[in-house]
Protein backbone atom coordinates (compact mmCIF):
# COMPACT_ATOMS: atom_id res chain seq x y z
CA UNK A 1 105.96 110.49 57.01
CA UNK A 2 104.55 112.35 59.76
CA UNK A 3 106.26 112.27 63.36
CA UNK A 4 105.97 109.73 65.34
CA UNK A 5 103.56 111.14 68.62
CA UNK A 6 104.81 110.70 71.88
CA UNK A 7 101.65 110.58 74.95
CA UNK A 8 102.38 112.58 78.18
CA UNK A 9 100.48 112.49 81.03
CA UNK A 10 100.72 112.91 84.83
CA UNK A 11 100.71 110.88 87.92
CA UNK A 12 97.33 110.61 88.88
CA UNK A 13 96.51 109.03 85.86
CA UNK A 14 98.21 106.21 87.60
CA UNK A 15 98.49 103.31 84.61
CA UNK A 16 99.77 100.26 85.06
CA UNK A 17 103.53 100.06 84.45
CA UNK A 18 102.95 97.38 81.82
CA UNK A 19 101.02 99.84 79.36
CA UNK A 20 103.67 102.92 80.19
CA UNK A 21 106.37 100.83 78.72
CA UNK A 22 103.77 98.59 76.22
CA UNK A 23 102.95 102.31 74.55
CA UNK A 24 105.85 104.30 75.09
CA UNK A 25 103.87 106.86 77.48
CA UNK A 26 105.74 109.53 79.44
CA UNK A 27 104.67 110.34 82.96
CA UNK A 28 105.39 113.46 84.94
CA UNK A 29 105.28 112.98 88.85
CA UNK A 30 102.49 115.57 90.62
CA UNK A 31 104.68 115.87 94.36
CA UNK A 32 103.52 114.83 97.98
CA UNK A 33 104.79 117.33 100.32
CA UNK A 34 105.27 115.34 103.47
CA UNK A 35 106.85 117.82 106.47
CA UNK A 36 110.37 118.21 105.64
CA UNK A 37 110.22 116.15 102.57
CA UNK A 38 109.52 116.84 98.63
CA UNK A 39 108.28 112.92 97.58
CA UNK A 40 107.53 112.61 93.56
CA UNK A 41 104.67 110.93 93.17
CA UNK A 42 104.80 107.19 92.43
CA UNK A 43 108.65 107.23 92.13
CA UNK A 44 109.89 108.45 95.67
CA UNK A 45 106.49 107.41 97.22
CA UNK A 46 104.86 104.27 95.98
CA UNK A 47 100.81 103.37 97.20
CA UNK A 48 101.54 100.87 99.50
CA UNK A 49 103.96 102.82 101.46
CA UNK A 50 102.07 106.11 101.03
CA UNK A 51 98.63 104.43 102.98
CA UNK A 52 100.54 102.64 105.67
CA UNK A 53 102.23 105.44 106.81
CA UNK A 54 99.29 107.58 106.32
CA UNK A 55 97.54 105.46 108.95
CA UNK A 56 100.23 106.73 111.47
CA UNK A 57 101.53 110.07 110.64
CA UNK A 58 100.67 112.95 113.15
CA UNK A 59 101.40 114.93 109.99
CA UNK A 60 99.28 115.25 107.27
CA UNK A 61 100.75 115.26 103.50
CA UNK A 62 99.90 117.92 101.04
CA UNK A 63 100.51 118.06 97.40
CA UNK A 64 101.97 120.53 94.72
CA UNK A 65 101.96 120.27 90.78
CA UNK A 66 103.99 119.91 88.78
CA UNK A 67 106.84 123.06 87.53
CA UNK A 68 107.06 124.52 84.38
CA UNK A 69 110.51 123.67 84.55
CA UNK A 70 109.94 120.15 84.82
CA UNK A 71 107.63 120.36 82.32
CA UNK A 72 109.64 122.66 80.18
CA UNK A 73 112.82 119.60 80.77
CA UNK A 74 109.72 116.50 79.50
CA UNK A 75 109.13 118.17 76.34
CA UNK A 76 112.42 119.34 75.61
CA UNK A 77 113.82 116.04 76.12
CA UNK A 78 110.97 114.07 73.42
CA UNK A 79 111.00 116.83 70.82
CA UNK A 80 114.86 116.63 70.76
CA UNK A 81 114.46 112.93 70.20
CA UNK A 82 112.57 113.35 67.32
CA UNK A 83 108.85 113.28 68.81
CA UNK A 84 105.74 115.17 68.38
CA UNK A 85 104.04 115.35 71.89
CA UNK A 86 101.07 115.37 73.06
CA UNK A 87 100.21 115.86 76.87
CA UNK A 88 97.10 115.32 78.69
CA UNK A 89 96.95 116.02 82.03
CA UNK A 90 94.51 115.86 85.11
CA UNK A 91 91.81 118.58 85.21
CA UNK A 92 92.72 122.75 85.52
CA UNK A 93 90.11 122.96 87.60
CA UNK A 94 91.82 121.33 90.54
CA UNK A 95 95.14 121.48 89.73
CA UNK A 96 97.62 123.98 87.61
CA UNK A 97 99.63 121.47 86.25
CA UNK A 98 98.58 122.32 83.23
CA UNK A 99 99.45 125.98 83.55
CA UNK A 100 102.92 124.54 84.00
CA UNK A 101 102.45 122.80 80.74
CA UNK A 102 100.97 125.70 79.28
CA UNK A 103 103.37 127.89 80.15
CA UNK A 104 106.27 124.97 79.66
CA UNK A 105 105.25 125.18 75.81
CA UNK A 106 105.29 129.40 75.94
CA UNK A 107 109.40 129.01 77.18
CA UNK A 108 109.41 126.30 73.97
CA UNK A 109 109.30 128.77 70.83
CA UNK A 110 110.56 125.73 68.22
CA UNK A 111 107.48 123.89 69.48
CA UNK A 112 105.19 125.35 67.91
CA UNK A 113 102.70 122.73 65.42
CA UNK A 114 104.93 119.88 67.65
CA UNK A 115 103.31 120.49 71.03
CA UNK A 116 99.57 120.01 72.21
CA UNK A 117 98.08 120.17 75.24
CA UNK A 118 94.83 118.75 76.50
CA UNK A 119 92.68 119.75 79.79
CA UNK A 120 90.96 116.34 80.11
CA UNK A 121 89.24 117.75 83.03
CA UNK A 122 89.23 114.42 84.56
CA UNK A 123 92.20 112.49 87.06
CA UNK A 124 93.06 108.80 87.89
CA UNK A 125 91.35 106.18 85.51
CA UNK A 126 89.24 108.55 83.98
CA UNK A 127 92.21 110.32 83.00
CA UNK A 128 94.33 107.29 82.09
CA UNK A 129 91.12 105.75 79.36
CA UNK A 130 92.08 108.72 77.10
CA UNK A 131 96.09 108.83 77.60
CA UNK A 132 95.86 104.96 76.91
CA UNK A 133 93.45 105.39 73.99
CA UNK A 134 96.05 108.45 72.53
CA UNK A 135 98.87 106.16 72.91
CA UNK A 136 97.58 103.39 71.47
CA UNK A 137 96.47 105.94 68.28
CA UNK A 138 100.27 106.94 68.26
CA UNK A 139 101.52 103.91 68.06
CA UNK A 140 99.55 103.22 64.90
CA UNK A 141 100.84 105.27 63.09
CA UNK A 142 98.33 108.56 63.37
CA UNK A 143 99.59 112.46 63.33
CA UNK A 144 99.93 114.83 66.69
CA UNK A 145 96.37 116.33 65.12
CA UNK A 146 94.31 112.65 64.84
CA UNK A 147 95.71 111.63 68.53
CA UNK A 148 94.72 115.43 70.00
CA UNK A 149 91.18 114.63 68.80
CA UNK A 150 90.89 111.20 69.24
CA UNK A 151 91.83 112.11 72.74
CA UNK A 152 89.57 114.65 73.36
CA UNK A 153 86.70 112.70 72.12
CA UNK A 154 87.34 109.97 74.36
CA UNK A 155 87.95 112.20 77.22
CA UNK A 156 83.93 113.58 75.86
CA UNK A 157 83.55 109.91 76.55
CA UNK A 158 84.52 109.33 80.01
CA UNK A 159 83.34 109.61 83.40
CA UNK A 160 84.28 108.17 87.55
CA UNK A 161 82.10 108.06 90.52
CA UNK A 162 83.71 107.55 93.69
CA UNK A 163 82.76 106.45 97.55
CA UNK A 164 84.82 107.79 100.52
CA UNK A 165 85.28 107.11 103.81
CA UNK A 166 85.18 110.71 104.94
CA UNK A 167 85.40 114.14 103.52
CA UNK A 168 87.57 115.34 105.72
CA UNK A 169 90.95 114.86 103.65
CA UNK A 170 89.39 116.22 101.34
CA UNK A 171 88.10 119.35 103.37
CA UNK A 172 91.51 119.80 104.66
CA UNK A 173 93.28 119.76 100.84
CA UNK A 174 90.65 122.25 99.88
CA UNK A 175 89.53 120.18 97.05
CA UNK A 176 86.03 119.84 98.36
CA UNK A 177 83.96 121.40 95.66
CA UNK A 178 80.14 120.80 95.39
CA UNK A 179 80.58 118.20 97.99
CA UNK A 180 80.78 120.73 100.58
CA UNK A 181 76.81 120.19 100.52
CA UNK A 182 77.86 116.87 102.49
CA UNK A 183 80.24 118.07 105.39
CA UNK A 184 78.80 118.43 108.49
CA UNK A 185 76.14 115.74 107.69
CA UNK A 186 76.51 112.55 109.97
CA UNK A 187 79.32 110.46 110.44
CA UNK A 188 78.43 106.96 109.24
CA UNK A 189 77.36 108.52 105.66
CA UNK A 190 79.32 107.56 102.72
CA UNK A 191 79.40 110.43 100.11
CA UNK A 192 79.06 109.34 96.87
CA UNK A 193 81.07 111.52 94.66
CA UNK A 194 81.68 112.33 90.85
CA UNK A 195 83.72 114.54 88.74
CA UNK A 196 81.50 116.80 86.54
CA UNK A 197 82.82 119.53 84.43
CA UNK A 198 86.55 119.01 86.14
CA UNK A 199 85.45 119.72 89.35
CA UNK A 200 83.77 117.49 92.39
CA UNK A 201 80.66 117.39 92.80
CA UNK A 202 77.92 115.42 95.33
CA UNK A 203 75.87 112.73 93.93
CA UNK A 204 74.31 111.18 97.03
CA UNK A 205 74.70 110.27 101.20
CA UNK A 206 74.62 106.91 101.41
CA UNK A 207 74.23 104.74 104.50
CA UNK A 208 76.97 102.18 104.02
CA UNK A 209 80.07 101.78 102.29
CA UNK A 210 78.67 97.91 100.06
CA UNK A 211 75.22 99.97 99.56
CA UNK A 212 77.27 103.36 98.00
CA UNK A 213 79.28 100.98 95.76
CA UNK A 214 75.84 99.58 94.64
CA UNK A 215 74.90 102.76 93.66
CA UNK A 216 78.02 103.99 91.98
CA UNK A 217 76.86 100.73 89.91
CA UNK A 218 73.22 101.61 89.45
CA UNK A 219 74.32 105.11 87.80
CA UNK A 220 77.14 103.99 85.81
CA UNK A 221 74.57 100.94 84.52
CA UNK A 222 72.30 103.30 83.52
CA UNK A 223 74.37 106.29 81.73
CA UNK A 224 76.17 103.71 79.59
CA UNK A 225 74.50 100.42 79.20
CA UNK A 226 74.18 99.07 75.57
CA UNK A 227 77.07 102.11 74.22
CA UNK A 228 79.63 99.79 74.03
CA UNK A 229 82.93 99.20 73.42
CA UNK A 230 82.55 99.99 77.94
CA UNK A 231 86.33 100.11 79.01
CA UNK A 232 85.87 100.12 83.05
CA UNK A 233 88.53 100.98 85.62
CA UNK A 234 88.14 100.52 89.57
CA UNK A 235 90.39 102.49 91.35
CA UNK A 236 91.33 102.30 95.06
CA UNK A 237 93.07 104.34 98.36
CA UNK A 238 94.55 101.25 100.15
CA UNK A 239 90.93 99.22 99.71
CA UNK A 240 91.24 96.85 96.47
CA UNK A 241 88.49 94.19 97.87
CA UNK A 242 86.31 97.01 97.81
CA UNK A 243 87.54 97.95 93.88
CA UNK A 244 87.43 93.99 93.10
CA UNK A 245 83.81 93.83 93.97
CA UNK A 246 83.01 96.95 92.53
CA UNK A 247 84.97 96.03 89.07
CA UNK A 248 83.27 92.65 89.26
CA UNK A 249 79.41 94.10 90.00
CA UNK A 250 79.74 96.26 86.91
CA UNK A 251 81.32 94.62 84.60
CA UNK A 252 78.91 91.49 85.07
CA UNK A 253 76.35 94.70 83.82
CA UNK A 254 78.38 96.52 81.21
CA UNK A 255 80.43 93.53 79.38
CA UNK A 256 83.39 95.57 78.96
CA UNK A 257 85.82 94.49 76.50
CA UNK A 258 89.13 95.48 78.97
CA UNK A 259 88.97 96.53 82.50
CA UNK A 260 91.40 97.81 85.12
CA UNK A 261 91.60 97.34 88.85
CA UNK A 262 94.11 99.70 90.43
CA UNK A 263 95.80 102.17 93.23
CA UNK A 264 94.97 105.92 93.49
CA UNK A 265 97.99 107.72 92.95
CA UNK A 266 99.35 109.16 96.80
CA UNK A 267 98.87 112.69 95.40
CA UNK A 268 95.27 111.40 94.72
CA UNK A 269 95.35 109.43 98.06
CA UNK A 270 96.38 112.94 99.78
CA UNK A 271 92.81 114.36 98.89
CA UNK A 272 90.62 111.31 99.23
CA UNK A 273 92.06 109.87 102.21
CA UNK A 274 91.72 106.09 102.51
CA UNK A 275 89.27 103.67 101.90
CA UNK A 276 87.97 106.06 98.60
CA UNK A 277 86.66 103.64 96.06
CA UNK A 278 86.27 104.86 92.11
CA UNK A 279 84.85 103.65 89.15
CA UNK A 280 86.33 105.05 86.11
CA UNK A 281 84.59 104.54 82.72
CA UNK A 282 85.14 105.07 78.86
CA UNK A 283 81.86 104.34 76.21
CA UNK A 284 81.51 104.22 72.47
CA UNK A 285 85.15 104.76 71.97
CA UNK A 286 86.82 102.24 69.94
């Protein structure tokens, strides 16, 4: 009998509690560095509590990833229990959490053929399709090997487009990317975002915030209409009407057979500021 696998991701995936504990997934908090204080993401600093005090602060949070000793303590702890592991984590290209991961598994020698990681070069929902889609291959029984590549063909499978408020949390993180084309531009645009290749790039300036979410529609309706099973995921900073009516516009287009409305994760929040709007999808992934 092969080991059972056990799914690690981070905390921008930002999944539900209900399928953390539903598929046994482990989550590693990303940290919000707030002035004097070292928050862990989603477990010293929830979303609710991370946007209304983001509203007032006269200091502005940062974020750092996660250690390799942190890391190093995840694995250690799941191996010695008897797991495989498998950990997917938010994109290298804006984040080295998975250089902690990376070089968590170096300080691991016994780990070798027991440890894999993946660079899903996505974060939030888009991230949390392939964890959940991994976990749910673990807990059916399949090897570390079968959940590494069923995971990195649904992460193949994947994509979010997103509509801020402003760049200028994002300018300030220095996460801007190929949306740097859209600073400077005027102040009632609405940038509408996507992640490309792991990194952020600039899809289009849009007028108003109901007319960008329209068009975050349009494109996702026409790269994946008719390649279904369509798993959809709205994800929000502080702004779920906006996700609701986003969730509801496209799904009423895709038929999706499971969708997800939820919070961006405050180390997520940190970078988009809030207001941001997503739209996470997976396609042709059963």
């Amino acid at each position: 009998m092969p080991n059972k696998v056990a799914v690690v991701t981070d905390s921008t995936a930002y999944l539900p509690d209900q399928y953390l504990k539903q598929y046994n997934i482990s989550v590693i908090p990303l940290s919000v560095v707030w002035g004097e204080q070292d928050l862990l993401d989603g477990v010293d600093i929830l979303p609710d509590e991370f946007y209304k005090r983001l509203a007032s602060s006269k200091v502005m949070p940062t974020t750092s990833q996660v250690t390799p000793a942190a890391m190093q303590g995840m694995f250690q702890s799941l191996l010695a229990q008897g797991y495989d592991v498998l950990g997917i984590f938010l994109s290298s290209k804006i984040s080295g959490t998975i250089q902690s991961a990376q070089q968590a598994l170096d300080m691991l020698p016994n780990a070798a053929g027991k440890l894999t990681i993946v660079d899903s070069l996505w974060t939030t929902m888009a991230l949390g399709l392939p964890v959940l889609t991994a976990a749910r291959a673990a807990q059916a029984g399949e090897s570390l090997a079968e959940c590494e590549k069923i995971a990195k063909n649904a992460c193949a499978h994947t994509g979010v487009l997103f509509v801020m408020e402003t760049l200028e949390f994002m300018r300030r993180g220095g996460r801007i990317g190929g949306a740097q084309a859209f600073l400077g531009t005027a102040l009632n645009i609405k940038p509408v975002l996507e992640m490309r290749d792991g990194r952020i790039e600039a899809v289009e300036k849009i007028r108003t915030k109901q007319k960008a979410i329209k068009c975050v529609v349009d494109i996702v309706v026409e790269r994946i209409k008719g390649k279904a099973p369509i798993r959809l995921a709205a994800t929000h900073a502080d702004c779920e009407a906006d996700a609701s009516s986003l969730l509801e516009a496209a799904s009423a287009q895709l038929d999706p057979i499971e969708t997800f409305c939820c919070p961006l994760s405050p180390v997520i929040g940190t970078h988009t500021g809030p207001g941001t709007v997503a739209l996470n999808y997976m396609f042709g992934v059963a």
